[in-house]
C-alpha atoms as a PDB file:
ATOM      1  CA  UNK A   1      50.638  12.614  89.490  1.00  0.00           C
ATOM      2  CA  UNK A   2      50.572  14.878  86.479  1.00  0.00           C
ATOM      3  CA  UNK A   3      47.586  17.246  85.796  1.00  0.00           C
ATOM      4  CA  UNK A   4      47.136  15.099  82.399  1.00  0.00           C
ATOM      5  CA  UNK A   5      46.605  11.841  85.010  1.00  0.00           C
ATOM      6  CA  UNK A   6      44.633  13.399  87.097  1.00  0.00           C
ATOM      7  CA  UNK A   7      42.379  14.690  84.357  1.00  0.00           C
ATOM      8  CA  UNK A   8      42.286  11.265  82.848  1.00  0.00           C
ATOM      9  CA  UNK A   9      40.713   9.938  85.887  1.00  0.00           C
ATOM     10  CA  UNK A  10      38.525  12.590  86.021  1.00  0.00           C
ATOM     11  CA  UNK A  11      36.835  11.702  83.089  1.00  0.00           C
ATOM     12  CA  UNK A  12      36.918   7.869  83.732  1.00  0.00           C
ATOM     13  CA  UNK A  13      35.225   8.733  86.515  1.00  0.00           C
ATOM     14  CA  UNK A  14      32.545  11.011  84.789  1.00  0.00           C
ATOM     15  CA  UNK A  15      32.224   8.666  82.052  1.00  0.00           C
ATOM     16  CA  UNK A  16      31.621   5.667  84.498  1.00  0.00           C
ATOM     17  CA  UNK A  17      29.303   7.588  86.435  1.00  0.00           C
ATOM     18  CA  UNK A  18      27.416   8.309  82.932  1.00  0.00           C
ATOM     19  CA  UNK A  19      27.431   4.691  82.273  1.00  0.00           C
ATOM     20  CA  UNK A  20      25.480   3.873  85.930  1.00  0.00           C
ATOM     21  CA  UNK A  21      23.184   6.886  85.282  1.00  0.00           C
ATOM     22  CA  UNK A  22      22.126   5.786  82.450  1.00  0.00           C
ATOM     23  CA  UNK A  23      21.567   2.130  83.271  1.00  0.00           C
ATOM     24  CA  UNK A  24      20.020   3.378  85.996  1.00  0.00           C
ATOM     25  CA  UNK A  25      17.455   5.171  83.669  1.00  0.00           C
ATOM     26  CA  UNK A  26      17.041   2.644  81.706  1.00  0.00           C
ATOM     27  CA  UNK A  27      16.051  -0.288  83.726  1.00  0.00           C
ATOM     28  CA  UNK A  28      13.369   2.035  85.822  1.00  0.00           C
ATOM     29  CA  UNK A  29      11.995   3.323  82.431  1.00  0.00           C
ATOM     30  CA  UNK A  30      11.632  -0.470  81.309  1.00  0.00           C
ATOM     31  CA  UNK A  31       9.960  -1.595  84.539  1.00  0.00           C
ATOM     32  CA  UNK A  32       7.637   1.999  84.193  1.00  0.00           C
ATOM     33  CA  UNK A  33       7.107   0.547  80.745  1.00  0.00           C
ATOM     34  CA  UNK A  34       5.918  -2.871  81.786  1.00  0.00           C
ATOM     35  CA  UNK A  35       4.314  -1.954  85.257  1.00  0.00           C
ATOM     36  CA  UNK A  36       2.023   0.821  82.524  1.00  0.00           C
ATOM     37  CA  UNK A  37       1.722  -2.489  80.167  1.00  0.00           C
ATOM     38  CA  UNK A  38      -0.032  -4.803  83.159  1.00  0.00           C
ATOM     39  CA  UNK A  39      -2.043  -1.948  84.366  1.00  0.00           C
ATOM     40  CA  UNK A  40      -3.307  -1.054  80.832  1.00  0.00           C
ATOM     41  CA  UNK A  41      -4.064  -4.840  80.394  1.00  0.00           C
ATOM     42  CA  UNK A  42      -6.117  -4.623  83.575  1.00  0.00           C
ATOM     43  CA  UNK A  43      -8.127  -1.997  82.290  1.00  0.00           C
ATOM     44  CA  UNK A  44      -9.388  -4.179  79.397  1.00  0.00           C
ATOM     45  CA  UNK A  45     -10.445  -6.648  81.685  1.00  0.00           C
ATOM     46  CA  UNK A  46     -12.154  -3.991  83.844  1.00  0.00           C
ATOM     47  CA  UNK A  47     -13.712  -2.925  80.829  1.00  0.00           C
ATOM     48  CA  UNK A  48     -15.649  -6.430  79.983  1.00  0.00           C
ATOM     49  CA  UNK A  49     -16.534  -7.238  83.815  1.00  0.00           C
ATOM     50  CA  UNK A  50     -18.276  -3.945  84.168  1.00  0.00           C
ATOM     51  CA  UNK A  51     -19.855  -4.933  80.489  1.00  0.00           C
ATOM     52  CA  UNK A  52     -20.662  -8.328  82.324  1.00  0.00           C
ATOM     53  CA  UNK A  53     -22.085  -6.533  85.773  1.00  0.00           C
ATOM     54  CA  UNK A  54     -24.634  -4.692  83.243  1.00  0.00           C
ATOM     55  CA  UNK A  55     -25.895  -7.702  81.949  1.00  0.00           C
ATOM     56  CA  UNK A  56     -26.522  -9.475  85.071  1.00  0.00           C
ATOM     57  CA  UNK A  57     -29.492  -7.555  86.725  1.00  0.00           C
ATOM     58  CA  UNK A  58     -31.623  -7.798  82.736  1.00  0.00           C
ATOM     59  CA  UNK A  59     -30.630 -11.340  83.409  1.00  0.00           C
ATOM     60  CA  UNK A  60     -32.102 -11.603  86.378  1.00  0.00           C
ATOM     61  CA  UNK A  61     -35.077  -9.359  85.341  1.00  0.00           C
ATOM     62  CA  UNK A  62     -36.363 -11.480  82.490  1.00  0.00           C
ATOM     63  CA  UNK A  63     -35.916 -15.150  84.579  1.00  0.00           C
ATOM     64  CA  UNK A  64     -37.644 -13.114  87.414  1.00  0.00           C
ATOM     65  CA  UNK A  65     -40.811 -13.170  85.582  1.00  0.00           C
ATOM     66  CA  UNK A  66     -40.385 -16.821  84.853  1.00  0.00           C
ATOM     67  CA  UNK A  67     -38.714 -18.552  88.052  1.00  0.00           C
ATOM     68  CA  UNK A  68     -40.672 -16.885  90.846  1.00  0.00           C
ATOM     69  CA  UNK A  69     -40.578 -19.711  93.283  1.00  0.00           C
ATOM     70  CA  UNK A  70     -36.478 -19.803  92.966  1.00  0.00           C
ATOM     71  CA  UNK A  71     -36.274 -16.474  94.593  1.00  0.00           C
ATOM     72  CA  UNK A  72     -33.115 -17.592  96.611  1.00  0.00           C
ATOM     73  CA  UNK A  73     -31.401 -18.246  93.426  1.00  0.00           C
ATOM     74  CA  UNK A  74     -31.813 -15.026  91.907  1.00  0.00           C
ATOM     75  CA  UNK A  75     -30.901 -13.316  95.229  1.00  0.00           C
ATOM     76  CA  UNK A  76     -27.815 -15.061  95.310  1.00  0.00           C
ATOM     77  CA  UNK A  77     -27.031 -13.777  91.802  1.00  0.00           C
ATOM     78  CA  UNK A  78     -27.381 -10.404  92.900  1.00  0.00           C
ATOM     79  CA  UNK A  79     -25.857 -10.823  96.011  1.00  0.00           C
ATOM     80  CA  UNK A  80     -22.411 -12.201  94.245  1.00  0.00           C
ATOM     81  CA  UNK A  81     -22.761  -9.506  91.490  1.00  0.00           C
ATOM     82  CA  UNK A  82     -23.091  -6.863  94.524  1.00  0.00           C
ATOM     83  CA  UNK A  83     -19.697  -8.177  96.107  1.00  0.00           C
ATOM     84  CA  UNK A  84     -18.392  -8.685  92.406  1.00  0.00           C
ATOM     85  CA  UNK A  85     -18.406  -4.827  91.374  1.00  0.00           C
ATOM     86  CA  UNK A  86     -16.889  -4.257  95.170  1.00  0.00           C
ATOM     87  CA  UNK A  87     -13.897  -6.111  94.740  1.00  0.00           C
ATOM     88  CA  UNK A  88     -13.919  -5.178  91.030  1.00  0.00           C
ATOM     89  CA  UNK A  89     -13.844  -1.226  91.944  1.00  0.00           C
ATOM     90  CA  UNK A  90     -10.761  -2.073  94.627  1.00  0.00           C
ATOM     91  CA  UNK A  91      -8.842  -3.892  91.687  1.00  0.00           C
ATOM     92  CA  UNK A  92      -9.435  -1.504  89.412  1.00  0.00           C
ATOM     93  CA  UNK A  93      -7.806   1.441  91.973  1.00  0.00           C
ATOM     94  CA  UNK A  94      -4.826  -0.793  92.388  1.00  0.00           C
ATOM     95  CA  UNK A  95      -4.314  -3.365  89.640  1.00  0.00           C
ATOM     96  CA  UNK A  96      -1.969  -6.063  90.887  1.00  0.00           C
ATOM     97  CA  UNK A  97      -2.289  -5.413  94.621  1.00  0.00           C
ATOM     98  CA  UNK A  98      -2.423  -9.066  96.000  1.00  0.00           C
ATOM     99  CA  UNK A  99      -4.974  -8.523  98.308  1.00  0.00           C
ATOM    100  CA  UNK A 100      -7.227  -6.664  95.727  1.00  0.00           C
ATOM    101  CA  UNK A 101      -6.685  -9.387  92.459  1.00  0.00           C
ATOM    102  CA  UNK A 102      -7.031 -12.346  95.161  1.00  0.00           C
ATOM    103  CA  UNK A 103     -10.754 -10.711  96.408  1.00  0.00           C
ATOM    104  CA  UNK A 104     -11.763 -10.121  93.125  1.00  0.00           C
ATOM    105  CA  UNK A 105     -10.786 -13.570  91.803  1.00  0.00           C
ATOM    106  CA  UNK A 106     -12.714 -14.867  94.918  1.00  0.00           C
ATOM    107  CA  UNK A 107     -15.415 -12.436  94.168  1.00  0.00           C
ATOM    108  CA  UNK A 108     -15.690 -14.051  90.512  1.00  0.00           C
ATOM    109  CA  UNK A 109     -15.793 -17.169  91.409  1.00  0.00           C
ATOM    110  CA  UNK A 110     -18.678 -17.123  93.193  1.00  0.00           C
ATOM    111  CA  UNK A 111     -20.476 -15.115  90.507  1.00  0.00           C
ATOM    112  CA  UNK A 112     -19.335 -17.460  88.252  1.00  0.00           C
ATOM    113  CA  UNK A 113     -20.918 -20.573  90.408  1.00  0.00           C
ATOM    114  CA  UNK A 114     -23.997 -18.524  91.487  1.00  0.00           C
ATOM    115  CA  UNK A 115     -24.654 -17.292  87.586  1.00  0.00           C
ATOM    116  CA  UNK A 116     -23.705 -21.518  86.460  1.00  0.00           C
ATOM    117  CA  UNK A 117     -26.593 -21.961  88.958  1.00  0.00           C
ATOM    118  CA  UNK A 118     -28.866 -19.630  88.176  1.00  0.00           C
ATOM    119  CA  UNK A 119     -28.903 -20.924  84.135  1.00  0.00           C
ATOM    120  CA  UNK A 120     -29.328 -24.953  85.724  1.00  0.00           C
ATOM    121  CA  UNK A 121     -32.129 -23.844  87.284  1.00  0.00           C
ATOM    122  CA  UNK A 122     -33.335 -21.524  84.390  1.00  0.00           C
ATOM    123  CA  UNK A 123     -33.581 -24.910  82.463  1.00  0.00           C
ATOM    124  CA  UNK A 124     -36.767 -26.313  83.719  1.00  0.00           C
ATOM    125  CA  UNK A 125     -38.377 -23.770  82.799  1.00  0.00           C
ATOM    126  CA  UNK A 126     -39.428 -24.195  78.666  1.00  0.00           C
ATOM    127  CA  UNK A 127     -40.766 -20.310  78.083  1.00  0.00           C
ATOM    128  CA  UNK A 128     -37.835 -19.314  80.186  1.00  0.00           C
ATOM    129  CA  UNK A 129     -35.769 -20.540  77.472  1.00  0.00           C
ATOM    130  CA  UNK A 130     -37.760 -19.665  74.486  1.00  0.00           C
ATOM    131  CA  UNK A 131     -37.678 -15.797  75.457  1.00  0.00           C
ATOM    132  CA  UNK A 132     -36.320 -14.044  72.619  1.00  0.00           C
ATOM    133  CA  UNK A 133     -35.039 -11.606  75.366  1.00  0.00           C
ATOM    134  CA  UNK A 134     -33.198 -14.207  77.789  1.00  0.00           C
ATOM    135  CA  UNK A 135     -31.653 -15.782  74.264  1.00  0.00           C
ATOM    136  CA  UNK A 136     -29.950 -12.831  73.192  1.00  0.00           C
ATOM    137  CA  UNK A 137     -28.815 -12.295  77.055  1.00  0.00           C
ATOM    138  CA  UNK A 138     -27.398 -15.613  77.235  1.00  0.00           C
ATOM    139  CA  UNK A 139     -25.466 -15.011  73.554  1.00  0.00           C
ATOM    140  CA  UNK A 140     -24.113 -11.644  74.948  1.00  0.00           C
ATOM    141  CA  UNK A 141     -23.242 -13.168  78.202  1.00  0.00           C
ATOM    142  CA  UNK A 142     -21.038 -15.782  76.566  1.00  0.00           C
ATOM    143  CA  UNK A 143     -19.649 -13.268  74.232  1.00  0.00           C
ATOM    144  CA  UNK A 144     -18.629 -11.135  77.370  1.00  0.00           C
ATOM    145  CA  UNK A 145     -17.395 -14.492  79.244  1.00  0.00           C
ATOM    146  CA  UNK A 146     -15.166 -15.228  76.145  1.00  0.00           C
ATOM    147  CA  UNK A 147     -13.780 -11.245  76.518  1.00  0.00           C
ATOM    148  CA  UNK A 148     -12.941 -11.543  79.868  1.00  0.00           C
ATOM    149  CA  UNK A 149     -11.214 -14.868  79.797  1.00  0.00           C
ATOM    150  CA  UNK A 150      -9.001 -13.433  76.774  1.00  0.00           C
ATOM    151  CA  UNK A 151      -8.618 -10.340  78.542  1.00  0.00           C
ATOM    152  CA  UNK A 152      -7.469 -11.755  81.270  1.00  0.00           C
ATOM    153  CA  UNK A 153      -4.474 -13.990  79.918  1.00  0.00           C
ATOM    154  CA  UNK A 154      -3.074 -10.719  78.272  1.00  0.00           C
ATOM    155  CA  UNK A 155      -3.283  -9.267  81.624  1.00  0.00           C
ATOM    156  CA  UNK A 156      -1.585 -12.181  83.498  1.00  0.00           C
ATOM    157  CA  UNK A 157       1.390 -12.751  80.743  1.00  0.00           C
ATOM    158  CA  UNK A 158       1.982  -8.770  80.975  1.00  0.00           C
ATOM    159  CA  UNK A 159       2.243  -9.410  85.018  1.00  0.00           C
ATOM    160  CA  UNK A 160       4.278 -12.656  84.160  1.00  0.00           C
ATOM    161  CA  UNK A 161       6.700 -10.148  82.114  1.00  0.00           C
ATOM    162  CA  UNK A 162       6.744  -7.383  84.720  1.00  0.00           C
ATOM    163  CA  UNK A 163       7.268  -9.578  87.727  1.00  0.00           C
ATOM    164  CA  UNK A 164      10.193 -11.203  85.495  1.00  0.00           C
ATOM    165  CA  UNK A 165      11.670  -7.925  85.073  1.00  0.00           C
ATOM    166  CA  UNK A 166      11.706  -6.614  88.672  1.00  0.00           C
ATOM    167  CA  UNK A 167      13.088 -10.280  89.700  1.00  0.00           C
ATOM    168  CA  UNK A 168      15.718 -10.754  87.483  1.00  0.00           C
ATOM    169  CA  UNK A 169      19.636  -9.424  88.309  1.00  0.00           C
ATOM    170  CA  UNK A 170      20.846  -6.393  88.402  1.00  0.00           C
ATOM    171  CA  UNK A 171      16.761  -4.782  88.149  1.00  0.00           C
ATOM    172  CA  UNK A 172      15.884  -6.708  91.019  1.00  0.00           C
ATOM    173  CA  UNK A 173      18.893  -4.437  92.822  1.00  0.00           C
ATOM    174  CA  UNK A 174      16.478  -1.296  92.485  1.00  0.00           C
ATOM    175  CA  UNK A 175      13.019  -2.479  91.513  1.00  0.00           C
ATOM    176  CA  UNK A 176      12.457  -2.401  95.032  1.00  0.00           C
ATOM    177  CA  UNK A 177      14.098   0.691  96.056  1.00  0.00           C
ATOM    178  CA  UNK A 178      12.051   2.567  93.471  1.00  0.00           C
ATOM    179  CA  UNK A 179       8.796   0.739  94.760  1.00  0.00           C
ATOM    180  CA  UNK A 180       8.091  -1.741  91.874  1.00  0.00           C
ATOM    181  CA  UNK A 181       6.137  -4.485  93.547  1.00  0.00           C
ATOM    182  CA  UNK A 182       5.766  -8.041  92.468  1.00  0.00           C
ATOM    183  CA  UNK A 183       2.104  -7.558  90.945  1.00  0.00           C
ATOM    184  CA  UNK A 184      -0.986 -10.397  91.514  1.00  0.00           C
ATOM    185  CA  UNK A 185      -1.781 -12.586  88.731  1.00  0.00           C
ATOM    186  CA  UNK A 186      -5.836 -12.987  88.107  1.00  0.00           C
ATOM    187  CA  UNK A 187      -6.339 -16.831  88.491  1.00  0.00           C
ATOM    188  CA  UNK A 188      -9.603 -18.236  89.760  1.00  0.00           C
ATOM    189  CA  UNK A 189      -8.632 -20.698  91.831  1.00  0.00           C
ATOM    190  CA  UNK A 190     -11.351 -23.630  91.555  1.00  0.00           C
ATOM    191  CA  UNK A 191     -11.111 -25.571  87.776  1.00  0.00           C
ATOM    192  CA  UNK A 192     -14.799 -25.098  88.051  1.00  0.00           C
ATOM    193  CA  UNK A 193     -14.528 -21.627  88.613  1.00  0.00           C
ATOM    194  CA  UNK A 194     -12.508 -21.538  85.722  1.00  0.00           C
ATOM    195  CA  UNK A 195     -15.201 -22.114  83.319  1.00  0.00           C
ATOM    196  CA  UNK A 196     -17.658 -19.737  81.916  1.00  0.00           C
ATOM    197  CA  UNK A 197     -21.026 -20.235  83.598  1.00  0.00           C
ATOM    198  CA  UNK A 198     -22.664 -22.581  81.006  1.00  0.00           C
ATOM    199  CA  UNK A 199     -25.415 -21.618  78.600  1.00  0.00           C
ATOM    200  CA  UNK A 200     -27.925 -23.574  76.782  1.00  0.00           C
ATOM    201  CA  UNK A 201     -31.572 -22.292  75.800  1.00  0.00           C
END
């Protein structure tokens, strides 16, 4: 072989390892991009449940004053809105971790049913719902319901995308290798957990 061949090959070489290199590059700065894209759109959700959480306890407060002989009620409300901000603060530290998004989906579901409760009850009661104060509760509560449930399908088609990009050939080669982890939709499970707790005063 000629020094000219060999030199040739040299360079093929180099160039070839360039190409991989920077494939390489660019598929993990794509799945950084998307994994940062999911997380972010957790964050927005984190932002309305805590927004929510706040709300709860007034909630509570002003039907207190109202409903005292449905004390178990309103203890339950707490009680779920107690576990709620648990699992919520776990989720939050590691957005998409199955075990985390399936215990706060849980976890919201049975604030969502206590809370659904909680307003059923809050209907016998006539000066209950002609509080000025519980009224503009309820209107910010549904705002805040209608926040979460939008904030929540952009966080679960930026997981859709993310778990579509660490699955599909060659990425799926290295996602794993550089630890990119299929990531946990947020999906209440029960359709009547699905629906925001209803409110009419």
């Amino acid at each position: 072989m000629t020094m000219f061949a060999v030199l040739g090959v040299l360079v093929f070489l180099g160039l070839f390892m360039l190409v991989i290199v920077g494939w390489l590059i660019g598929v993990y700065n794509r799945l950084v991009t998307l994994r940062n894209r999911f997380q972010n759109a957790f964050a927005q959700i984190d932002v309305q449940l805590k927004r929510r959480y706040d709300l709860i306890p007034n909630l509570v407060e002003v039907a207190k004053g109202y409903m005292s002989h449905e004390r178990e009620t309103l203890e339950a409300v707490i009680q779920a809105r107690s576990q709620a901000v648990s699992a919520e603060k776990q989720a939050a530290g590691k957005p998409g971790d199955p075990a985390a998004m399936q215990q706060l989906a849980a976890a919201e579901g049975q604030l969502g049913a206590t809370l659904g409760r909680l307003l059923m009850v809050a209907e016998a009661y006539p000066d209950l719902k002609a509080n000025q104060n519980m009224l503009s509760l309820q209107e910010e509560l549904t705002s805040t319901e209608n926040k979460v449930a939008f904030a929540r399908q952009g966080y679960n088609d930026s997981v859709t995308r993310y778990n579509t990009a660490c699955e599909r050939f060659p990425a799926v080669m290295i996602a794993g290798s550089f630890g990119f982890q299929r990531a946990e939709l947020f999906e209440v499970e029960a359709e009547k957990e699905r629906q925001a707790p209803r409110v009419s005063f």
